[in-house]
PDB file of N, CA and C in Angstrom:
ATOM      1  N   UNK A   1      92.793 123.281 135.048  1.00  0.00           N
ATOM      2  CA  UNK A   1      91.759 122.598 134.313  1.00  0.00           C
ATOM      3  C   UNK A   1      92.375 121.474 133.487  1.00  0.00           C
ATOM      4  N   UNK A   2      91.964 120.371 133.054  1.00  0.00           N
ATOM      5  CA  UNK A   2      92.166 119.250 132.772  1.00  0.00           C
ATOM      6  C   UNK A   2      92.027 119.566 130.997  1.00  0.00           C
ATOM      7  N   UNK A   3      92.542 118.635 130.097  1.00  0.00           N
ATOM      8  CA  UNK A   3      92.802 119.082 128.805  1.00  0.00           C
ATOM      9  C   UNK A   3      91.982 117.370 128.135  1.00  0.00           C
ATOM     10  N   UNK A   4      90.801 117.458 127.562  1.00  0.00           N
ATOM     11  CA  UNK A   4      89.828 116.591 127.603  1.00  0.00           C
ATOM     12  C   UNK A   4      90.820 116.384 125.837  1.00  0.00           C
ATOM     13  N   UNK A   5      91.331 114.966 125.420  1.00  0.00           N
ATOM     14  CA  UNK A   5      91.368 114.828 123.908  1.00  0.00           C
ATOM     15  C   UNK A   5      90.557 113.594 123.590  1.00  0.00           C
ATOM     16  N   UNK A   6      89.884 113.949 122.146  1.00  0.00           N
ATOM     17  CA  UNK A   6      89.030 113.143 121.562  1.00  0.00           C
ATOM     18  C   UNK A   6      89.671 112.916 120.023  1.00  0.00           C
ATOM     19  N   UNK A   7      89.285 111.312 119.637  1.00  0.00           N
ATOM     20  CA  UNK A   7      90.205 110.837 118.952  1.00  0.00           C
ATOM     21  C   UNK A   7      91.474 110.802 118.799  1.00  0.00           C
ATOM     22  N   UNK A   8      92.491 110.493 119.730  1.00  0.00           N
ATOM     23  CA  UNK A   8      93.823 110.495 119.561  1.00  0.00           C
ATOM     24  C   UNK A   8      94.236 109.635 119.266  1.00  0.00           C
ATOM     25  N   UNK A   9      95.116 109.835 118.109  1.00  0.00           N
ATOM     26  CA  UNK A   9      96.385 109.138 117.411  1.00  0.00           C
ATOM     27  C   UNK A   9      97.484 109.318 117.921  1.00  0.00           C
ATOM     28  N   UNK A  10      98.263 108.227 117.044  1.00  0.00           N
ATOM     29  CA  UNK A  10      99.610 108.707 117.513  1.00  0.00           C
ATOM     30  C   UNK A  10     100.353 109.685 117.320  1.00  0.00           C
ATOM     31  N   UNK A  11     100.084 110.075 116.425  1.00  0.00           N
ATOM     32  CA  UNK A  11     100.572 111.637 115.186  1.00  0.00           C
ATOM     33  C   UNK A  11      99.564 112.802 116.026  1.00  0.00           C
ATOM     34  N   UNK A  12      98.758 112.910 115.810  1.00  0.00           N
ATOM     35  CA  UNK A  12      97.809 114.047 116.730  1.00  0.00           C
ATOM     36  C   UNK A  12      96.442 113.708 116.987  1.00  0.00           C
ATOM     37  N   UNK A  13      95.647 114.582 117.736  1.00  0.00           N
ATOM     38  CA  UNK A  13      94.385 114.541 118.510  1.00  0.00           C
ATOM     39  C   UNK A  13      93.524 115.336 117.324  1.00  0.00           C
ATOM     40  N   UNK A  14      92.482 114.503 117.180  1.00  0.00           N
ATOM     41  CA  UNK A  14      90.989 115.723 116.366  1.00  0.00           C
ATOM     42  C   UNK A  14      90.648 116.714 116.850  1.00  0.00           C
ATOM     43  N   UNK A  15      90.652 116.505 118.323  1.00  0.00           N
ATOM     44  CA  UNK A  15      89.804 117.080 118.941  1.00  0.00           C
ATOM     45  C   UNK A  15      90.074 117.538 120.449  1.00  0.00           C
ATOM     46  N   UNK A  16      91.017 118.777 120.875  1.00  0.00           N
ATOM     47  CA  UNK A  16      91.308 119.321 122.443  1.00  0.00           C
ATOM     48  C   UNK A  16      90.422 120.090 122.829  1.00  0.00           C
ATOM     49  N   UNK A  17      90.166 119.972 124.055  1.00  0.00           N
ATOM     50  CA  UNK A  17      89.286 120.633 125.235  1.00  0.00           C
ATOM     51  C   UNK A  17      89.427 121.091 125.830  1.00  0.00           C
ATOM     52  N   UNK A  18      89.773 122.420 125.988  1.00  0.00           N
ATOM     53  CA  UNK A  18      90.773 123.062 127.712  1.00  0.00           C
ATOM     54  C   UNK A  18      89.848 124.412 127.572  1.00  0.00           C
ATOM     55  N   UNK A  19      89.505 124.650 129.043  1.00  0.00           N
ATOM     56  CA  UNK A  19      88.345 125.689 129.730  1.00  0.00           C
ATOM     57  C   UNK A  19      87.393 126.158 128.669  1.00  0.00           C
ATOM     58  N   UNK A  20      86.343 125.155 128.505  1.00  0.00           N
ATOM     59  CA  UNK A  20      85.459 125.308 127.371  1.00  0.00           C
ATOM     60  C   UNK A  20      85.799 125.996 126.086  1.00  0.00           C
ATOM     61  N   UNK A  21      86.749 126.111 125.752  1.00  0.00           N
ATOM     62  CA  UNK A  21      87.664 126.127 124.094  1.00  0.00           C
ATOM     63  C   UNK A  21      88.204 124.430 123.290  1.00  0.00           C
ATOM     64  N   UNK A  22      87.124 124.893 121.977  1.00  0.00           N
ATOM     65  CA  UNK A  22      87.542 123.729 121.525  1.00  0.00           C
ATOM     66  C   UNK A  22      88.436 123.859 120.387  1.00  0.00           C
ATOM     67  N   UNK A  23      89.595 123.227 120.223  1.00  0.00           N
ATOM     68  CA  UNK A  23      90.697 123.182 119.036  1.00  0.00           C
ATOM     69  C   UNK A  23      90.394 122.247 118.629  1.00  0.00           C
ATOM     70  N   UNK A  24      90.117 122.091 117.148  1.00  0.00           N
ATOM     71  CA  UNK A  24      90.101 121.003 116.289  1.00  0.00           C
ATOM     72  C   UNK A  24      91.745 120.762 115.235  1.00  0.00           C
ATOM     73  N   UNK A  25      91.884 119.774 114.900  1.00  0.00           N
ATOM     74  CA  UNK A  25      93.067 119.612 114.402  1.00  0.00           C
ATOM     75  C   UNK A  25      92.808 120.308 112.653  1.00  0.00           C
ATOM     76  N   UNK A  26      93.665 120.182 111.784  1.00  0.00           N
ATOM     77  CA  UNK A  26      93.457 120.477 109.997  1.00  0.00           C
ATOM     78  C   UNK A  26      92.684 119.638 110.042  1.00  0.00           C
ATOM     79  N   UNK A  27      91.498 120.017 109.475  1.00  0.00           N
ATOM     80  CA  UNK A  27      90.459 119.041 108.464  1.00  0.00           C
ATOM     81  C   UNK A  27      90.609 119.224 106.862  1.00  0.00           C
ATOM     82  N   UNK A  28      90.995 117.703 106.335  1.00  0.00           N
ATOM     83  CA  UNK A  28      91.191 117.708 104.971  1.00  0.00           C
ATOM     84  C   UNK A  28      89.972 117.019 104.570  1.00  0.00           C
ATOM     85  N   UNK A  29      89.690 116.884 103.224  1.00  0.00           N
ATOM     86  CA  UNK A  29      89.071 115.960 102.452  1.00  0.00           C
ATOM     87  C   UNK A  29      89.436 114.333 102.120  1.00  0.00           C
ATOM     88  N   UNK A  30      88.963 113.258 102.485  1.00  0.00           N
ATOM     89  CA  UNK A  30      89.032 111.934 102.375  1.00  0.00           C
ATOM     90  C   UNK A  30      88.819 111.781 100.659  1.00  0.00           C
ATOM     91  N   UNK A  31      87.736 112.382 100.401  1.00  0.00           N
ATOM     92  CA  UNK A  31      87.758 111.817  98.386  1.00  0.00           C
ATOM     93  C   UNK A  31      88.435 113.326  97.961  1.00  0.00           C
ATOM     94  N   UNK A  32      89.621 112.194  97.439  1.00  0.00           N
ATOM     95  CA  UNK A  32      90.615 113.771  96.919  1.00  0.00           C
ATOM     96  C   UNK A  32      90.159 113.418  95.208  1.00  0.00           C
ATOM     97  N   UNK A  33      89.338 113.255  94.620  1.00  0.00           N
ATOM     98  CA  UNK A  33      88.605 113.460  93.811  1.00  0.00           C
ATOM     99  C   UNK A  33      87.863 114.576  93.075  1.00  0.00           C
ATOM    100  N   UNK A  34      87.369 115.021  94.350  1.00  0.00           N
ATOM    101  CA  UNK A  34      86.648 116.038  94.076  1.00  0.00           C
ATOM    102  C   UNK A  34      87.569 117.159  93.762  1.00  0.00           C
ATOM    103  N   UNK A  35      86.693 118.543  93.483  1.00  0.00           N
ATOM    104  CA  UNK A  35      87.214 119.902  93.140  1.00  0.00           C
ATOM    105  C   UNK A  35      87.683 120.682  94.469  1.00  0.00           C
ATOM    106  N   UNK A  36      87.683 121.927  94.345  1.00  0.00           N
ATOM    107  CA  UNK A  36      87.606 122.743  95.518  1.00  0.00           C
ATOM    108  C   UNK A  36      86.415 122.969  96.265  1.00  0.00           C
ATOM    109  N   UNK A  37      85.502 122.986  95.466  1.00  0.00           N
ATOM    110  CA  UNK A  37      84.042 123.219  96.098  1.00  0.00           C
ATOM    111  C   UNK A  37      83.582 121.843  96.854  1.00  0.00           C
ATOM    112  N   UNK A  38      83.640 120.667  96.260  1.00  0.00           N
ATOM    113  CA  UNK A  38      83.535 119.650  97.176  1.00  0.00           C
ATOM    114  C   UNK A  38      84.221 119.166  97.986  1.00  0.00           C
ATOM    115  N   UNK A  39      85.615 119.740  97.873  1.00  0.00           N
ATOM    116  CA  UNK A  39      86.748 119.454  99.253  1.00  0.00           C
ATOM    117  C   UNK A  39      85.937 120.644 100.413  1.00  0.00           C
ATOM    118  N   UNK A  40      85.816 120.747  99.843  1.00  0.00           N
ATOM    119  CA  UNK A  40      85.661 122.237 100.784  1.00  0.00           C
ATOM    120  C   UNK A  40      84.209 122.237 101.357  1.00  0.00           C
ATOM    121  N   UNK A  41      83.316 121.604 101.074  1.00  0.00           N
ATOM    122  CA  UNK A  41      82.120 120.764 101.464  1.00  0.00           C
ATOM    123  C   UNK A  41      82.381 119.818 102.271  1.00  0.00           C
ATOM    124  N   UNK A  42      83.296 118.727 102.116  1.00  0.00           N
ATOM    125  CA  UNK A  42      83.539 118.105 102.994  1.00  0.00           C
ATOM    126  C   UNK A  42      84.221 118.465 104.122  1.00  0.00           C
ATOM    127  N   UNK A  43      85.381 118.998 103.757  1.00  0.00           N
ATOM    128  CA  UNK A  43      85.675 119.753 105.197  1.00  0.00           C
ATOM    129  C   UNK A  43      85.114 119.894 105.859  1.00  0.00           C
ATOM    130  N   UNK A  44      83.937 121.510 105.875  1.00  0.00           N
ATOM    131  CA  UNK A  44      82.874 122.097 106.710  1.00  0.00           C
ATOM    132  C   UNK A  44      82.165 120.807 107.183  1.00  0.00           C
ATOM    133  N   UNK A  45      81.946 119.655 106.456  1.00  0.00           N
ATOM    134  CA  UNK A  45      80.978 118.438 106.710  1.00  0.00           C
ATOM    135  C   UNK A  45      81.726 118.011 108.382  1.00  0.00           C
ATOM    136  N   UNK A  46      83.452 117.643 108.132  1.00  0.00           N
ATOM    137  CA  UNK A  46      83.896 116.694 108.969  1.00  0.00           C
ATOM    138  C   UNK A  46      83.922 118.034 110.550  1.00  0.00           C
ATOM    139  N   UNK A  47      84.280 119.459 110.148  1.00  0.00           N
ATOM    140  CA  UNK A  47      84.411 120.577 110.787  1.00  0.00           C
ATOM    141  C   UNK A  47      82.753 120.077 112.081  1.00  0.00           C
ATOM    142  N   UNK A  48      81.454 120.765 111.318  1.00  0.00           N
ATOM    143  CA  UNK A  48      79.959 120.383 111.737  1.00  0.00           C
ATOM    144  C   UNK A  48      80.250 119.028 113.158  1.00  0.00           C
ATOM    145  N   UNK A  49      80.680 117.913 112.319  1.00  0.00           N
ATOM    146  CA  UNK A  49      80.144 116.989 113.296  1.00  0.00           C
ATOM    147  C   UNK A  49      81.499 116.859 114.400  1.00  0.00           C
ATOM    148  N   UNK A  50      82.387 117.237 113.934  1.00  0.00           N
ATOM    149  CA  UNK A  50      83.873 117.254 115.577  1.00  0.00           C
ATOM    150  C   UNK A  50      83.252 117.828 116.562  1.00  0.00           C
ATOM    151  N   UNK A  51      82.906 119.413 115.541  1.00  0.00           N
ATOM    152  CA  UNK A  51      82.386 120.534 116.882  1.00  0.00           C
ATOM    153  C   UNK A  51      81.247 120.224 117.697  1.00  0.00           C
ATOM    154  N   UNK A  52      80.239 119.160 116.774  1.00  0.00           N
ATOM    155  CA  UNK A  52      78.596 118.676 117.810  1.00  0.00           C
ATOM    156  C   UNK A  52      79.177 117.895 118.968  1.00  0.00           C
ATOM    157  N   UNK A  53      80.320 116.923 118.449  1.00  0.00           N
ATOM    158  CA  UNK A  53      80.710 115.900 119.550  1.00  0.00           C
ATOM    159  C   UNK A  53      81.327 116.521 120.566  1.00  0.00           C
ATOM    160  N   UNK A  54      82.185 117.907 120.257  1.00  0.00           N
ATOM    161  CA  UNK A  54      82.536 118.180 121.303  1.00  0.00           C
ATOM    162  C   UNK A  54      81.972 119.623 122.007  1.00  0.00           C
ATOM    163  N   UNK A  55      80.531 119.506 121.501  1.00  0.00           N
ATOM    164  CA  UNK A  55      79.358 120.338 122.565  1.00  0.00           C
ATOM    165  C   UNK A  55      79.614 122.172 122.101  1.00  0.00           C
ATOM    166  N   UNK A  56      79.602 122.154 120.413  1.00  0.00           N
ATOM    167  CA  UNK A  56      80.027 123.035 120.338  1.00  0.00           C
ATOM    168  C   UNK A  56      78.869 123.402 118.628  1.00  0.00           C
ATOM    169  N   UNK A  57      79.002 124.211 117.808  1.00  0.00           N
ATOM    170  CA  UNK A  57      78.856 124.355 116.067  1.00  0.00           C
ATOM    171  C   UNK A  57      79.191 125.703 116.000  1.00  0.00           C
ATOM    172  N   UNK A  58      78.949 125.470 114.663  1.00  0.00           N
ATOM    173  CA  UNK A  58      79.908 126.566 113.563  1.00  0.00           C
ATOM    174  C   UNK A  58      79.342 128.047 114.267  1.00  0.00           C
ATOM    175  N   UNK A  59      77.833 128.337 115.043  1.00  0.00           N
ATOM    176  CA  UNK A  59      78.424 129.767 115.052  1.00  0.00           C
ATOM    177  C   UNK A  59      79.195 129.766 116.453  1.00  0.00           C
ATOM    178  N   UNK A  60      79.550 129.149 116.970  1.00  0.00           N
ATOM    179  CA  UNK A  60      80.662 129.415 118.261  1.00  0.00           C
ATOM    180  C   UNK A  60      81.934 129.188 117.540  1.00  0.00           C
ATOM    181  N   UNK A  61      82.496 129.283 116.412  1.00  0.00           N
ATOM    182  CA  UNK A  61      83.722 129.406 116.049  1.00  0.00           C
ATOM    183  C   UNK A  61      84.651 131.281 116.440  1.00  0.00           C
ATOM    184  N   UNK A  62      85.308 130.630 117.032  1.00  0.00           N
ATOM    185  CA  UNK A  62      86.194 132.313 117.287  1.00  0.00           C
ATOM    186  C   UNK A  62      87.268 132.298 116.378  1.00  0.00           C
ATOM    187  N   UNK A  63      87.806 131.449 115.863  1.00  0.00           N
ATOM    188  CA  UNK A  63      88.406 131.780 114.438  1.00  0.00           C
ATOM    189  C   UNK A  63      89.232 130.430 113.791  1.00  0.00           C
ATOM    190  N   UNK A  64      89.146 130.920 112.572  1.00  0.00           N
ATOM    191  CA  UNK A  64      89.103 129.756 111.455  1.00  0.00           C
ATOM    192  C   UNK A  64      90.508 130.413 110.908  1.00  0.00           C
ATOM    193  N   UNK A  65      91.168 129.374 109.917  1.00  0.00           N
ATOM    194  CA  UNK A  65      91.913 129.684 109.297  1.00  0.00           C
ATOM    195  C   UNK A  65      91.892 127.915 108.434  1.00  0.00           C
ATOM    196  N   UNK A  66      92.219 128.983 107.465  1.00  0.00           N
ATOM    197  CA  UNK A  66      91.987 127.801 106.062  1.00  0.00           C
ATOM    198  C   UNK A  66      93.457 128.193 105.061  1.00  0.00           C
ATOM    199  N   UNK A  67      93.861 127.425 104.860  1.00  0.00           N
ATOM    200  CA  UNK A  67      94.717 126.784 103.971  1.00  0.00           C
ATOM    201  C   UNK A  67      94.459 126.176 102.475  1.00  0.00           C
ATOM    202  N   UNK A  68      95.219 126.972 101.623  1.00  0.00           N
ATOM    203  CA  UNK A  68      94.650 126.394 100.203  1.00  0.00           C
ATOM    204  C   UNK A  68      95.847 126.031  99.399  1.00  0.00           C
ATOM    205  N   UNK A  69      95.838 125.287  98.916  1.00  0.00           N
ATOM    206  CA  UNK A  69      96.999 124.640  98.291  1.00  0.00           C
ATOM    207  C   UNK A  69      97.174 125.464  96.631  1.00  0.00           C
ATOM    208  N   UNK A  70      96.142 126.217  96.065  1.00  0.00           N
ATOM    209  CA  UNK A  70      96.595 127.127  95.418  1.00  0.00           C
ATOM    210  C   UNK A  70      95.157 128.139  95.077  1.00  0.00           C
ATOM    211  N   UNK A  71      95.584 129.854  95.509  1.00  0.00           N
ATOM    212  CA  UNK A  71      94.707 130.571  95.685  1.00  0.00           C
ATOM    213  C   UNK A  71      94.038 131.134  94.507  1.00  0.00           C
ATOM    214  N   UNK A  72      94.299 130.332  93.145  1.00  0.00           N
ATOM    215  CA  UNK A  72      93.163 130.394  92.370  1.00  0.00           C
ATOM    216  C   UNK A  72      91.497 129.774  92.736  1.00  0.00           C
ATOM    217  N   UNK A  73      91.888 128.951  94.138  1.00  0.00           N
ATOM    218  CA  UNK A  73      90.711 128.137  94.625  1.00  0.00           C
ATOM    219  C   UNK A  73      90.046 129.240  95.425  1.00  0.00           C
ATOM    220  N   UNK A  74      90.557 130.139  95.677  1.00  0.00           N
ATOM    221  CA  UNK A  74      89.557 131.338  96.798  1.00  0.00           C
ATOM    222  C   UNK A  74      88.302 131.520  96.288  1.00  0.00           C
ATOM    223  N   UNK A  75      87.904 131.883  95.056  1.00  0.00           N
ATOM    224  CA  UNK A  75      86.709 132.109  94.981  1.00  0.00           C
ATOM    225  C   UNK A  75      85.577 131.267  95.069  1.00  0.00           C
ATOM    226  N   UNK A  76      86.296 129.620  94.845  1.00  0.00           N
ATOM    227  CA  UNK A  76      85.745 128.895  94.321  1.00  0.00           C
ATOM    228  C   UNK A  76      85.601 128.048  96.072  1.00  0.00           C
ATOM    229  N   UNK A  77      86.392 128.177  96.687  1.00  0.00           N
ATOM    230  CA  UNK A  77      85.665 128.241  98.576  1.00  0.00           C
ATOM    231  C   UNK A  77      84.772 128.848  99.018  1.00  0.00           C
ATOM    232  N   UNK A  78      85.093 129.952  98.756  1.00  0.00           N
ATOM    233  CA  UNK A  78      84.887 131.249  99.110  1.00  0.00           C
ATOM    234  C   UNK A  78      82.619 131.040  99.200  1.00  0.00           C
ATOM    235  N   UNK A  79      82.633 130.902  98.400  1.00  0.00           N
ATOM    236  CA  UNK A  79      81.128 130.154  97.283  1.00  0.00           C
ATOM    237  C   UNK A  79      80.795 129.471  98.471  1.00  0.00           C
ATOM    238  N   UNK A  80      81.080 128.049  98.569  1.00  0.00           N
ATOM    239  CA  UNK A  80      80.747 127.347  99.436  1.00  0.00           C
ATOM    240  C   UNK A  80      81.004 127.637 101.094  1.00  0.00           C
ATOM    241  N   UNK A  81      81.841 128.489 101.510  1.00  0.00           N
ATOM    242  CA  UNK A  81      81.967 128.573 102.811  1.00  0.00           C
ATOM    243  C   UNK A  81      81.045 129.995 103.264  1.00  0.00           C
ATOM    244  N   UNK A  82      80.557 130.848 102.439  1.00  0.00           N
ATOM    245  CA  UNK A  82      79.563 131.573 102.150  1.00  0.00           C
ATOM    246  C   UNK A  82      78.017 130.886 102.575  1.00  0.00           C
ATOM    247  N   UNK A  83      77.974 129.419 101.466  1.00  0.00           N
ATOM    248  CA  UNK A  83      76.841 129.090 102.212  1.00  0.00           C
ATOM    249  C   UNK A  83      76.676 128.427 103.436  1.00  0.00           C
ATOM    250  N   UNK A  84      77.919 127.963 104.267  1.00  0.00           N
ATOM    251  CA  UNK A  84      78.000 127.103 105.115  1.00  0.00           C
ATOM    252  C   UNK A  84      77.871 128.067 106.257  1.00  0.00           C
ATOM    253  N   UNK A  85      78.909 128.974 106.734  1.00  0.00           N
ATOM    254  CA  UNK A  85      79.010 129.958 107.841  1.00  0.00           C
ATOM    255  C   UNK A  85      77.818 130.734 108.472  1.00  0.00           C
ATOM    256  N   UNK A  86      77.296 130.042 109.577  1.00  0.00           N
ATOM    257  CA  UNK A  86      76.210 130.897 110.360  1.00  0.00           C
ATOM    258  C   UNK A  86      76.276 132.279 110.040  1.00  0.00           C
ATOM    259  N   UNK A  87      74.760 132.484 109.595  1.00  0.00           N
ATOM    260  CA  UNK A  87      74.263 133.952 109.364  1.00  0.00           C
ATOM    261  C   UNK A  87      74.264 134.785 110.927  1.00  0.00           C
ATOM    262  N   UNK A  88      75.085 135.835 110.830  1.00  0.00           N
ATOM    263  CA  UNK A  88      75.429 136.932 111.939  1.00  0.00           C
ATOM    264  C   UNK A  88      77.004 136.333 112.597  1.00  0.00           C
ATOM    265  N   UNK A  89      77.423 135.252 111.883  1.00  0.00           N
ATOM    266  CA  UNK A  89      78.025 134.752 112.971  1.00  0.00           C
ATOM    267  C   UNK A  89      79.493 134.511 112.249  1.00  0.00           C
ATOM    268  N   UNK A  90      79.869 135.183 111.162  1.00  0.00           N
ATOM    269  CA  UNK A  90      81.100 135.088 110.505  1.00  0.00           C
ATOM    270  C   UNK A  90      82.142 135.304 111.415  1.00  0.00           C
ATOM    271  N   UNK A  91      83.025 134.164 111.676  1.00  0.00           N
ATOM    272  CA  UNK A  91      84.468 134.106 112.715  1.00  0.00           C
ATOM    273  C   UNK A  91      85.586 134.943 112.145  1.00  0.00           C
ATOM    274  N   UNK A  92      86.481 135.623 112.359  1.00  0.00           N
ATOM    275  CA  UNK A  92      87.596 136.222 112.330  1.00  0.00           C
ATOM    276  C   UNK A  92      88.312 134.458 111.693  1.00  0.00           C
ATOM    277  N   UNK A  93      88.872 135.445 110.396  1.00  0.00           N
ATOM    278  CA  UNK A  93      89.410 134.120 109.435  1.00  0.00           C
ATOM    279  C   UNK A  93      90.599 134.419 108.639  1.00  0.00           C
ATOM    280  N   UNK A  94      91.353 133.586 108.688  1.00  0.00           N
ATOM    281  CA  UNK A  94      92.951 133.682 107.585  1.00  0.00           C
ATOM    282  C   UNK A  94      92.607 133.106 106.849  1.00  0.00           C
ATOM    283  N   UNK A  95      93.222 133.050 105.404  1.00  0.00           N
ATOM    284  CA  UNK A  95      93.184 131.903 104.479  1.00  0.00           C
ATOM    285  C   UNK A  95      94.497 132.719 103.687  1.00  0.00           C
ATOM    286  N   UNK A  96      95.474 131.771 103.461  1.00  0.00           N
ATOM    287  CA  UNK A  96      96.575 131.641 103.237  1.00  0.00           C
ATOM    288  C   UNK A  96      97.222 130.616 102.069  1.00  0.00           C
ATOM    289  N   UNK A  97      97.938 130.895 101.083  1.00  0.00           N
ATOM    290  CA  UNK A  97      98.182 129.687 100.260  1.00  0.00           C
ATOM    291  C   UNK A  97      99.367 128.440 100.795  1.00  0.00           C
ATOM    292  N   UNK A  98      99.219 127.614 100.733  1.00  0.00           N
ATOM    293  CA  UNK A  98     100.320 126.811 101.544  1.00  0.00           C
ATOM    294  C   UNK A  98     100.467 125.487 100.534  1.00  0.00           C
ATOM    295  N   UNK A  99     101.628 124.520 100.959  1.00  0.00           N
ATOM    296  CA  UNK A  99     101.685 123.337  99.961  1.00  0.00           C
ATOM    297  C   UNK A  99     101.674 122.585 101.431  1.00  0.00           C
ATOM    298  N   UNK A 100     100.707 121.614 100.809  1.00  0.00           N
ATOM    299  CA  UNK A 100      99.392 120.849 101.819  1.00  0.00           C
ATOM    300  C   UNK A 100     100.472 119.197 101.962  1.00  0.00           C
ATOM    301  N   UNK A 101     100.013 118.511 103.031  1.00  0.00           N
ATOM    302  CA  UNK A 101     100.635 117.742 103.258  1.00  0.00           C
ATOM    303  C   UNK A 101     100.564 116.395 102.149  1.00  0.00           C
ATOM    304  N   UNK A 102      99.489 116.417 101.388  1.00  0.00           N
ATOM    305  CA  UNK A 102      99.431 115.484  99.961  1.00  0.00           C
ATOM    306  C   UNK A 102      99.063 116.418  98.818  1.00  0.00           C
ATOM    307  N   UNK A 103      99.473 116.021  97.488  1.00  0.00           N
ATOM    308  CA  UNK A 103      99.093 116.932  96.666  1.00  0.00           C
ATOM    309  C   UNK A 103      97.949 116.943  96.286  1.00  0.00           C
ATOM    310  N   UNK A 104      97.254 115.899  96.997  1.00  0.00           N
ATOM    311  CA  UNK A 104      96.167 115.848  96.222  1.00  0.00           C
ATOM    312  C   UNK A 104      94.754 117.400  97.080  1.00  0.00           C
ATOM    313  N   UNK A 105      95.158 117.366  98.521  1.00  0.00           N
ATOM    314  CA  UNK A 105      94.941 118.411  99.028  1.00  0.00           C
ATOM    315  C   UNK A 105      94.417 119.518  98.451  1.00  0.00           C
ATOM    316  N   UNK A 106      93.367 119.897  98.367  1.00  0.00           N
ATOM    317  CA  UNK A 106      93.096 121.333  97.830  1.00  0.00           C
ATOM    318  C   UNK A 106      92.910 122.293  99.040  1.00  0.00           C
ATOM    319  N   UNK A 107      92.380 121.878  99.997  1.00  0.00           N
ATOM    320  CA  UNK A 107      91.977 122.782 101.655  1.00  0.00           C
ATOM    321  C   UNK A 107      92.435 122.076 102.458  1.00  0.00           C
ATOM    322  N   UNK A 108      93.079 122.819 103.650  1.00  0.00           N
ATOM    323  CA  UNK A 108      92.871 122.325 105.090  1.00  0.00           C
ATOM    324  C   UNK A 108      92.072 123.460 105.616  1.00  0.00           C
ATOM    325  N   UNK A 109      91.517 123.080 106.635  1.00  0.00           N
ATOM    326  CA  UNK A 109      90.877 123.974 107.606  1.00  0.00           C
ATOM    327  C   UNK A 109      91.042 123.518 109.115  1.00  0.00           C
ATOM    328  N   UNK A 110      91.506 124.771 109.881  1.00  0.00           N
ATOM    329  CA  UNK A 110      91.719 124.370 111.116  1.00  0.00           C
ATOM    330  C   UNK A 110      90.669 125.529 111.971  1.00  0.00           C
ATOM    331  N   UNK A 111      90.369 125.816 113.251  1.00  0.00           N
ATOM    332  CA  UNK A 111      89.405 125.779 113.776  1.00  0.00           C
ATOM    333  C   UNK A 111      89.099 125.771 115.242  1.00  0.00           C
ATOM    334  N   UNK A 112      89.062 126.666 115.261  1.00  0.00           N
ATOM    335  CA  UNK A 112      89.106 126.984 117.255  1.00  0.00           C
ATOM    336  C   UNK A 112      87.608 127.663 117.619  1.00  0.00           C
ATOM    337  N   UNK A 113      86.614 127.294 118.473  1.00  0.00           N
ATOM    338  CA  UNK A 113      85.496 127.345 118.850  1.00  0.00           C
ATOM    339  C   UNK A 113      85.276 127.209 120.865  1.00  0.00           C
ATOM    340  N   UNK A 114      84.222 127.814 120.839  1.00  0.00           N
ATOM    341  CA  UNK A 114      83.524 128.262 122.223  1.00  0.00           C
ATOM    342  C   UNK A 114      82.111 126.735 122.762  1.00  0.00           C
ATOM    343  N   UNK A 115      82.689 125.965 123.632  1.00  0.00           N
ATOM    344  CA  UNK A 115      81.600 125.098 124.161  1.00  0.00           C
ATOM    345  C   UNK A 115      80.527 125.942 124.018  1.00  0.00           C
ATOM    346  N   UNK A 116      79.321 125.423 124.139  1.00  0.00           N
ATOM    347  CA  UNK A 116      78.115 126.132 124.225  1.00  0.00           C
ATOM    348  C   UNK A 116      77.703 125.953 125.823  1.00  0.00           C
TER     349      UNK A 116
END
């Protein structure tokens, strides 16, 4: 089977395609402004529209793993990814503390899902 990538850079791809499994790359936050709750809003935001383009949404996720740059922020995700995550449809999930590739970083989220 052929390995379909969408948006590729030179550094990495958003978005791989191989036998209707979709891998999305870390999704960070663009306004590193915000808190945890609005990084973490945006994320799920940029997460939503990769997975539509690539014929997929949040409840076909088979598992998530999120990254927090410091796990006093868990609860304060936790909140918002609560309201985001399809009802019946909570993915098998890590979340782990890590030091993020800018400091300004509060989440990454990475993200593996089922074509529809």
């Amino acid at each position: 089977m052929d390995i379909q990538r969408l948006h590729v850079g030179k550094t990495l791809s958003e978005i791989a395609i191989h036998n209707g499994t979709v891998y999305l790359a870390g999704q960070v936050a663009e306004d590193l402004t915000q808190n945890i709750a609005g990084q973490t809003r945006e994320v799920l935001g940029h997460v939503d529209r990769l997975l539509a383009e690539a014929g997929s949404d949040k409840s076909r996720i088979l598992m998530c793993q999120i990254f927090l740059a410091d796990m006093q922020d868990f609860s304060g995700m936790n909140a918002v990814w609560n309201e985001w995550v399809a009802d019946g449809n909570s993915p098998p999930r890590a979340t782990v503390e890590a030091k993020l590739g800018k400091p300004e970083w509060l989440i990454e989220v990475v993200v593996t899902a089922a074509q529809r």
